[in-house]
Protein backbone atom coordinates (compact mmCIF):
# COMPACT_ATOMS: atom_id res chain seq x y z
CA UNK A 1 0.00 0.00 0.00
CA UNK A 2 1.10 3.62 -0.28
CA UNK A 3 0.64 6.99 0.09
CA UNK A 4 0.27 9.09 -2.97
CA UNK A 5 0.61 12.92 -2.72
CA UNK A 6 -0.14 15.14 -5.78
CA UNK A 7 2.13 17.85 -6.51
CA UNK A 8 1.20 20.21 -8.72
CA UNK A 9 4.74 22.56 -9.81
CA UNK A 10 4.08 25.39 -7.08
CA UNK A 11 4.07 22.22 -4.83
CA UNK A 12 7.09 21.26 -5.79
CA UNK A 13 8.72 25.35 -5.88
CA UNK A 14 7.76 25.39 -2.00
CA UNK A 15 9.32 21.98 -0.91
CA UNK A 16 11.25 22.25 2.07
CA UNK A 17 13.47 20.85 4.44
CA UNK A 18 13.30 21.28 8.62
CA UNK A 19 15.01 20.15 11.39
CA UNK A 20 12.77 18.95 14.70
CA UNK A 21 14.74 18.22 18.49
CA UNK A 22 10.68 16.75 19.51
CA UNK A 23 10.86 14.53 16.37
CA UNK A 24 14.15 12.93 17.00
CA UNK A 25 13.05 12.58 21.13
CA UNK A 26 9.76 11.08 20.31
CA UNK A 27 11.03 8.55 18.27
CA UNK A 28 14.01 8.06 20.63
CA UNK A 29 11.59 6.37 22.49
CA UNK A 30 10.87 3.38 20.18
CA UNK A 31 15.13 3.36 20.21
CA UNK A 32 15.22 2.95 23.88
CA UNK A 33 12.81 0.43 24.00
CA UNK A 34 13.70 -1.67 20.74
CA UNK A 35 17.54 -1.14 21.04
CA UNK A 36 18.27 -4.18 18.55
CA UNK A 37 16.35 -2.45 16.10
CA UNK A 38 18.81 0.50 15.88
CA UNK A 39 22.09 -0.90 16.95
CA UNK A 40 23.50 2.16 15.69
CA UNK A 41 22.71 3.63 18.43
CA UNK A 42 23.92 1.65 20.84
CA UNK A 43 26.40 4.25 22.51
CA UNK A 44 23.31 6.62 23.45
CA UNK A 45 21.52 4.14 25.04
CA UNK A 46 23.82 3.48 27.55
CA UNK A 47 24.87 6.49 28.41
CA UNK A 48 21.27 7.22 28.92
CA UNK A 49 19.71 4.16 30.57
CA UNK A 50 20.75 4.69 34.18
CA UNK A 51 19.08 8.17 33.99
CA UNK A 52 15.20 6.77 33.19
CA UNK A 53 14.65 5.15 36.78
CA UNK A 54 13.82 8.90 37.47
CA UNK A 55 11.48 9.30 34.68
CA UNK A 56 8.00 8.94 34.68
CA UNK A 57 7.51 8.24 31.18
CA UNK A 58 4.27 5.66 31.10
CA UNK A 59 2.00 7.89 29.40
CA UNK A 60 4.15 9.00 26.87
CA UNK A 61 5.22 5.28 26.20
CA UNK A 62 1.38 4.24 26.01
CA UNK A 63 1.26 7.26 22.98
CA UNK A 64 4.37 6.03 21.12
CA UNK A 65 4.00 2.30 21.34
CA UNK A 66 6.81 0.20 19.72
CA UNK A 67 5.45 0.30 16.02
CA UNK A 68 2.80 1.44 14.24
CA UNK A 69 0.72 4.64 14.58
CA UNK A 70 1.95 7.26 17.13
CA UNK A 71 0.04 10.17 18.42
CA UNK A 72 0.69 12.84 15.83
CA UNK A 73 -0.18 15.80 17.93
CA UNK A 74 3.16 15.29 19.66
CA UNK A 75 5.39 15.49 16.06
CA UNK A 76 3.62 18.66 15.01
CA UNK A 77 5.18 19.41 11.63
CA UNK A 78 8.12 22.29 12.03
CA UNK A 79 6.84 25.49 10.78
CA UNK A 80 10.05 27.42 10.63
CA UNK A 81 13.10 25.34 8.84
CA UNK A 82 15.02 24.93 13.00
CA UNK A 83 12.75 25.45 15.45
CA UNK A 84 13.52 25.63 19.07
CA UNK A 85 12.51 22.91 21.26
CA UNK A 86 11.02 25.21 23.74
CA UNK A 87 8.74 26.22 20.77
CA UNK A 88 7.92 22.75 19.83
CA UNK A 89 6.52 21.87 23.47
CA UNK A 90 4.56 24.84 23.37
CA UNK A 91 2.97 23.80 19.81
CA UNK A 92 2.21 20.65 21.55
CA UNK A 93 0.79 22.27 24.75
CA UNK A 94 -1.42 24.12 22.53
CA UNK A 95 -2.80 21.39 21.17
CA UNK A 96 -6.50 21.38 20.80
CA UNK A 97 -7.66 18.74 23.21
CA UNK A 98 -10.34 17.00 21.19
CA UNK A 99 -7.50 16.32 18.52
CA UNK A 100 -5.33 14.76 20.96
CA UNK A 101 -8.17 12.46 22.58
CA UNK A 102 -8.92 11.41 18.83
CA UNK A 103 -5.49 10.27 18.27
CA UNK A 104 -4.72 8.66 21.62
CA UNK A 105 -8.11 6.86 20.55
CA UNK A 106 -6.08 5.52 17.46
CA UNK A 107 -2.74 4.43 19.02
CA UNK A 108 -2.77 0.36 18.87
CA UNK A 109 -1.39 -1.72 21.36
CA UNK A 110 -0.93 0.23 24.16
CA UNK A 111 -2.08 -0.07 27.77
CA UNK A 112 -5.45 1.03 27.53
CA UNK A 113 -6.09 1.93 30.75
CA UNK A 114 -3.40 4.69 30.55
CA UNK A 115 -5.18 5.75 26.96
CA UNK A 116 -8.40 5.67 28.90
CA UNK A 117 -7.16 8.39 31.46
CA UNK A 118 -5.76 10.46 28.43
CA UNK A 119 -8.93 10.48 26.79
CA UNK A 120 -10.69 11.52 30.09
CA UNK A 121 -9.24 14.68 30.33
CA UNK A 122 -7.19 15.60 27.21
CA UNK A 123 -6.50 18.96 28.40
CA UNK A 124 -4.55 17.27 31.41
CA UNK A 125 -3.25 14.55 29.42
CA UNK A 126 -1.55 17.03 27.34
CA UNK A 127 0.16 19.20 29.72
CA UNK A 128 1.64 15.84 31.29
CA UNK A 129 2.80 14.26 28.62
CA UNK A 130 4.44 18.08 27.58
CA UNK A 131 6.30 17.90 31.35
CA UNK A 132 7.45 14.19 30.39
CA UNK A 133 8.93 15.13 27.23
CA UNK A 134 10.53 18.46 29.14
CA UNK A 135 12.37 16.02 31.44
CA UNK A 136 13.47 13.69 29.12
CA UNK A 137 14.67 16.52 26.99
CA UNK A 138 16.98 17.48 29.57
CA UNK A 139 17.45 14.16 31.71
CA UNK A 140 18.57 12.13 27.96
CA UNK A 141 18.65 14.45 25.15
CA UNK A 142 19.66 17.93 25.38
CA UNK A 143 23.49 17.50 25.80
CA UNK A 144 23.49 15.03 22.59
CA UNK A 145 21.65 17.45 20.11
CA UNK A 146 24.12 19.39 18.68
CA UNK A 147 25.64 15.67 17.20
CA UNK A 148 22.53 14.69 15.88
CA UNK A 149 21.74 18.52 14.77
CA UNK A 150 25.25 18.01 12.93
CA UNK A 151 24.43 15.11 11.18
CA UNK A 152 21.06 16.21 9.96
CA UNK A 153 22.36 19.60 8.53
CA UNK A 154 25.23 17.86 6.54
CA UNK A 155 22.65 16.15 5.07
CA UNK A 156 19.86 19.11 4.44
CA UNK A 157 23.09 20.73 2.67
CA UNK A 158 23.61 17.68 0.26
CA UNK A 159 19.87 17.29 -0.72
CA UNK A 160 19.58 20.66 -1.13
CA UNK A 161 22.38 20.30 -3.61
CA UNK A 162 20.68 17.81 -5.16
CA UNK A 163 17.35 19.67 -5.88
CA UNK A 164 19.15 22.52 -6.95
CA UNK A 165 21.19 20.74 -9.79
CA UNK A 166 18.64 18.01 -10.97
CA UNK A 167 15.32 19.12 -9.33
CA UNK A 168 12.29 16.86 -7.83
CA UNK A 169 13.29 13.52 -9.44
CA UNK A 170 16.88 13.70 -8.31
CA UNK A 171 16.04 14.58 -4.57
CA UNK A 172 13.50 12.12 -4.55
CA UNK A 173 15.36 9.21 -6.14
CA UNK A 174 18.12 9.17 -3.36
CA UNK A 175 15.69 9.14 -0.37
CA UNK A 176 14.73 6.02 -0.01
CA UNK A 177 13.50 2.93 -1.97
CA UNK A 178 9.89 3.37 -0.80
CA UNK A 179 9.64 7.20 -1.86
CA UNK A 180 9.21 7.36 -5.77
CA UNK A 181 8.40 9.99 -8.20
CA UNK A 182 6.38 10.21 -11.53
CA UNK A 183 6.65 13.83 -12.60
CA UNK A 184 3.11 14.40 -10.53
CA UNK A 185 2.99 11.92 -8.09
CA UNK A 186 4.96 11.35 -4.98
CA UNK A 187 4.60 7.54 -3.64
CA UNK A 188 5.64 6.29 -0.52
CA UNK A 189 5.18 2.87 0.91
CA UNK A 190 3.66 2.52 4.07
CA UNK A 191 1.91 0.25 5.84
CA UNK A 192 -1.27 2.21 6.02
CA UNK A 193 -4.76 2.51 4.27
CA UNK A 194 -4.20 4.53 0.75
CA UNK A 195 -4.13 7.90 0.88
CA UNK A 196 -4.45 9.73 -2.31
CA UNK A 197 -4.60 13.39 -1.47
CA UNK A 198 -3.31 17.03 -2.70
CA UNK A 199 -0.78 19.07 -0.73
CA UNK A 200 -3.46 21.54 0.23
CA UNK A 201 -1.64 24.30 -0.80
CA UNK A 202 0.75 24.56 2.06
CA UNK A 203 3.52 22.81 0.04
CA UNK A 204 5.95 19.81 1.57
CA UNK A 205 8.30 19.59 4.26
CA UNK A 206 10.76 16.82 4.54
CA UNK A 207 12.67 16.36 7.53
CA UNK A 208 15.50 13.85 7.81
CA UNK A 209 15.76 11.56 11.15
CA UNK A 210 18.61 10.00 12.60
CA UNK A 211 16.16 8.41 15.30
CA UNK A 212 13.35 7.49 13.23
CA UNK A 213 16.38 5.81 10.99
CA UNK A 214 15.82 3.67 8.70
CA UNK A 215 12.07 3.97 8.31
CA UNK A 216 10.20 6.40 6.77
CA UNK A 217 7.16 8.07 7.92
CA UNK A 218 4.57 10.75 6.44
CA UNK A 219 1.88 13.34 7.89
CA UNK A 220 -1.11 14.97 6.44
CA UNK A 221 -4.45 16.66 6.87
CA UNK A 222 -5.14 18.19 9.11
CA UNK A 223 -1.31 18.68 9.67
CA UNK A 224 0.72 20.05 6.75
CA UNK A 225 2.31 17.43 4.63
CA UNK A 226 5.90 16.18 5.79
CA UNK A 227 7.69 12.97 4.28
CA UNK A 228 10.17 11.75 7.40
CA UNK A 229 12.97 10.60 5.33
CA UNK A 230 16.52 8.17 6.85
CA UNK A 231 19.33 10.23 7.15
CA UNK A 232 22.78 9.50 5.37
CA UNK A 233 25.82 9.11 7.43
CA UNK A 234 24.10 8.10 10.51
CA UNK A 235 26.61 5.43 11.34
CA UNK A 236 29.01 8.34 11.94
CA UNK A 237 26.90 9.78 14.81
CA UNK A 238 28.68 8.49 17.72
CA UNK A 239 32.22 8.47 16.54
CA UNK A 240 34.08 10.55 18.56
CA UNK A 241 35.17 13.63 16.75
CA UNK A 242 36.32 13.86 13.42
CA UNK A 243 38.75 11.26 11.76
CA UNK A 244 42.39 12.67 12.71
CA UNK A 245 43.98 14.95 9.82
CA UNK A 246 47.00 13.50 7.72
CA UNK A 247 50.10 13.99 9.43
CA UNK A 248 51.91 15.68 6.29
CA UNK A 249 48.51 18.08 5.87
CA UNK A 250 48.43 19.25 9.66
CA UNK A 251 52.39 19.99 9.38
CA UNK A 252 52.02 22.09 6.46
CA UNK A 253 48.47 24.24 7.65
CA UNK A 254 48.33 23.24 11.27
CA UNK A 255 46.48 20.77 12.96
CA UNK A 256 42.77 22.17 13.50
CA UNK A 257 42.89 23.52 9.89
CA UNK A 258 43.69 20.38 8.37
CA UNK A 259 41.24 19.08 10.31
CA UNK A 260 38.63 21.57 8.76
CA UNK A 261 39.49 21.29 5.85
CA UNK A 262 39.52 17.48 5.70
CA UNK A 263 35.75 17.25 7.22
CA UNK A 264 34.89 19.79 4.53
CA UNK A 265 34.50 16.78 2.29
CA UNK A 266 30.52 17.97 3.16
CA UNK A 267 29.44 21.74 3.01
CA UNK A 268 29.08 23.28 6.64
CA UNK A 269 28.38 25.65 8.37
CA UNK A 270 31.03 27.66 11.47
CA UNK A 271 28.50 26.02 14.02
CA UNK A 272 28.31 22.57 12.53
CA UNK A 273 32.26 22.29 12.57
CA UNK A 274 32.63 23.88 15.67
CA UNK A 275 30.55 21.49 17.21
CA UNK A 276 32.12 18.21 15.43
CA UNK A 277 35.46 20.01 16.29
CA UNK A 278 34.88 20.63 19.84
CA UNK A 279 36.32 24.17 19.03
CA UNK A 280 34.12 27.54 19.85
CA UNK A 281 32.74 28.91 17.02
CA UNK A 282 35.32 31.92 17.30
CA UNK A 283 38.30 29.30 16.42
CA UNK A 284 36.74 28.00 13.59
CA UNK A 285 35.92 31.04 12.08
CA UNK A 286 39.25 32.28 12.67
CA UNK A 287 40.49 29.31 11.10
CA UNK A 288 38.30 29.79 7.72
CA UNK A 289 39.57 32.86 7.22
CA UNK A 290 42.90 32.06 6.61
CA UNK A 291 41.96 28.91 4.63
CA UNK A 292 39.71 30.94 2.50
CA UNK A 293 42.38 34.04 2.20
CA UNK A 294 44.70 30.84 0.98
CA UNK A 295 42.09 30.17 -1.42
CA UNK A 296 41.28 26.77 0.33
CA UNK A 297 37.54 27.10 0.98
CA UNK A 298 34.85 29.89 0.17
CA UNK A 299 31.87 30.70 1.51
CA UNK A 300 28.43 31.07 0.08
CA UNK A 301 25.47 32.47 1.71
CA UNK A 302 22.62 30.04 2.37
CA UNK A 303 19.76 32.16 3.90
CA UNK A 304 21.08 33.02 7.07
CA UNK A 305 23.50 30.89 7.29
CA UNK A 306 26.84 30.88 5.47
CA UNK A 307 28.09 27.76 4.51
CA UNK A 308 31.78 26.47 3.33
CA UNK A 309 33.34 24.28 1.02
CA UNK A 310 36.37 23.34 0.08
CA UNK A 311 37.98 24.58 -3.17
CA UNK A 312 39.49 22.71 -6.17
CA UNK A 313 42.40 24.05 -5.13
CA UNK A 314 41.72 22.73 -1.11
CA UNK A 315 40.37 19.37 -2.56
CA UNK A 316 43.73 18.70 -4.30
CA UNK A 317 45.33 19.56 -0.99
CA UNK A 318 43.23 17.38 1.17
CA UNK A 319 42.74 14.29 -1.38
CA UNK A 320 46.13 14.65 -2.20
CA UNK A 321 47.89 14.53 1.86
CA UNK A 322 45.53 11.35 2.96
């Protein structure tokens, strides 16, 4: 069975992508209890485990059982491209409370006594399960973001490359092989009942998911529609720190710059490498600017955001020292 989404071509000229923190900790709950499912993850898991004796995360676990349908009001669809996770937890605190009874009413295989009590008082169900996911957030999650944050935008950069250079069927082909493309129709396989529906005008968001990995998942009405794609790379999430720069490189530019310039293999941004770098954002900056005066990198501007690459000249240097 799939899902079949109609784009028309202003569809298609307002895809975008989006980052969500309550996306990845929702479905870091299936990971935590399913750990053989996601190996990869492996290293989070037991750094976290002793910390969830102090958790009271029932009701949330009743929500997002271990497959299947999860309540959607608590993945609402990121309206801005990064949102905050405070603002995420508010959009679900605002959620109206007859939706969430609805879809705690559609969550399968879960202890229905603890649905029961959602469903009796939405309104209170809400704000609890908004406090559990708060203390989670900060008990399991908080101090691992910017590594999965890292991962995600190195891969928003290449995709966006991608639809840039050979549009809608390029993007869509490297996905996944469930997510296919006609020229009108976007298909994704899912184990659901057919949907056949329109984009209802608010375009597409797609949102990669080191968490959700390697599945793929989709929203619609009465949410706007978002395809929740498997990111690439996520087998490098939990190395620690960037592979170590050639030896001849880091003589001839010095060790942290080799270093840049040898993860530059991806665009990203001064954040993104200061946080794989374990350097302040000051450094690296500092450090671009004299790769870019040597005509090693340049920078382009990518809405707010500037993001760097490495030069023909810089990949000669780089390919050439390993």
């Amino acid at each position: 069975m799939s899902v079949m989404w109609t784009l028309k071509p202003e569809d298609v000229a307002r895809i975008r992508f989006a980052f969500s923190p309550v996306w990845e900790l929702v479905a870091s709950l299936r990971t935590l209890r399913d750990p053989a499912r996601q190996s990869v993850h492996l290293p989070w898991i037991k750094a976290v485990r002793p910390r969830l004796p102090e958790l009271d995360l029932g009701e949330l676990l009743a929500l997002v059982p271990p497959s299947g349908y999860l309540a959607d009001f608590l993945t609402p669809p990121p309206d801005t491209p990064l949102p905050e996770f405070a603002t995420e937890i508010a959009r679900i605190r605002m959620t109206p409370p007859e939706r969430a009874a609805e879809e705690a009413g559609d969550v399968v295989g879960s202890d229905p006594a603890v649905i029961e009590r959602f469903r009796s008082d939405p309104a209170a169900g809400i704000a609890r399960v908004a406090d559990a996911l708060e203390a989670y957030w900060e008990a399991c999650f908080a101090e691992y973001w910017p590594r999965v944050y890292g991962l995600l935008e190195r891969d928003v950069m290449r995709r966006s490359r991608e639809l840039a250079s050979g549009g809608a069927r390029q993007l869509f082909a490297g996905l996944d092989p469930s997510i296919r493309w006609t020229g009108e129709h976007l298909l994704v396989d899912q184990p659901l009942c057919p949907l056949d529906t329109g984009l209802h005008g608010e375009g597409l968001v797609l949102l990669p998911s080191a968490f959700y990995w390697p599945s793929v998942a989709v929203m619609s009405a009465p949410y706007q529609s978002m395809l929740i794609y498997p990111v690439q790379g996520v087998g490098t999430l939990w190395e620690q720190g960037p592979a170590p720069a050639p030896g001849a490189l880091a003589a001839l530019i010095g060790r942290s710059r080799a270093q840049i310039l040898t993860a530059l293999a991806e665009p990203a941004t001064t954040s993104a490498l200061a946080r794989r770098m374990s350097l302040s954002p000051g450094a690296v900056s500092q450090h671009l600017g004299v790769l870019s005066a040597g005509g090693l990198t340049v920078g382009n501007r990518l809405g707010k955001q500037v993001v760097y690459r490495r030069t023909a000249m810089g990949d000669a240097l780089a390919v050439g020292a390993a």
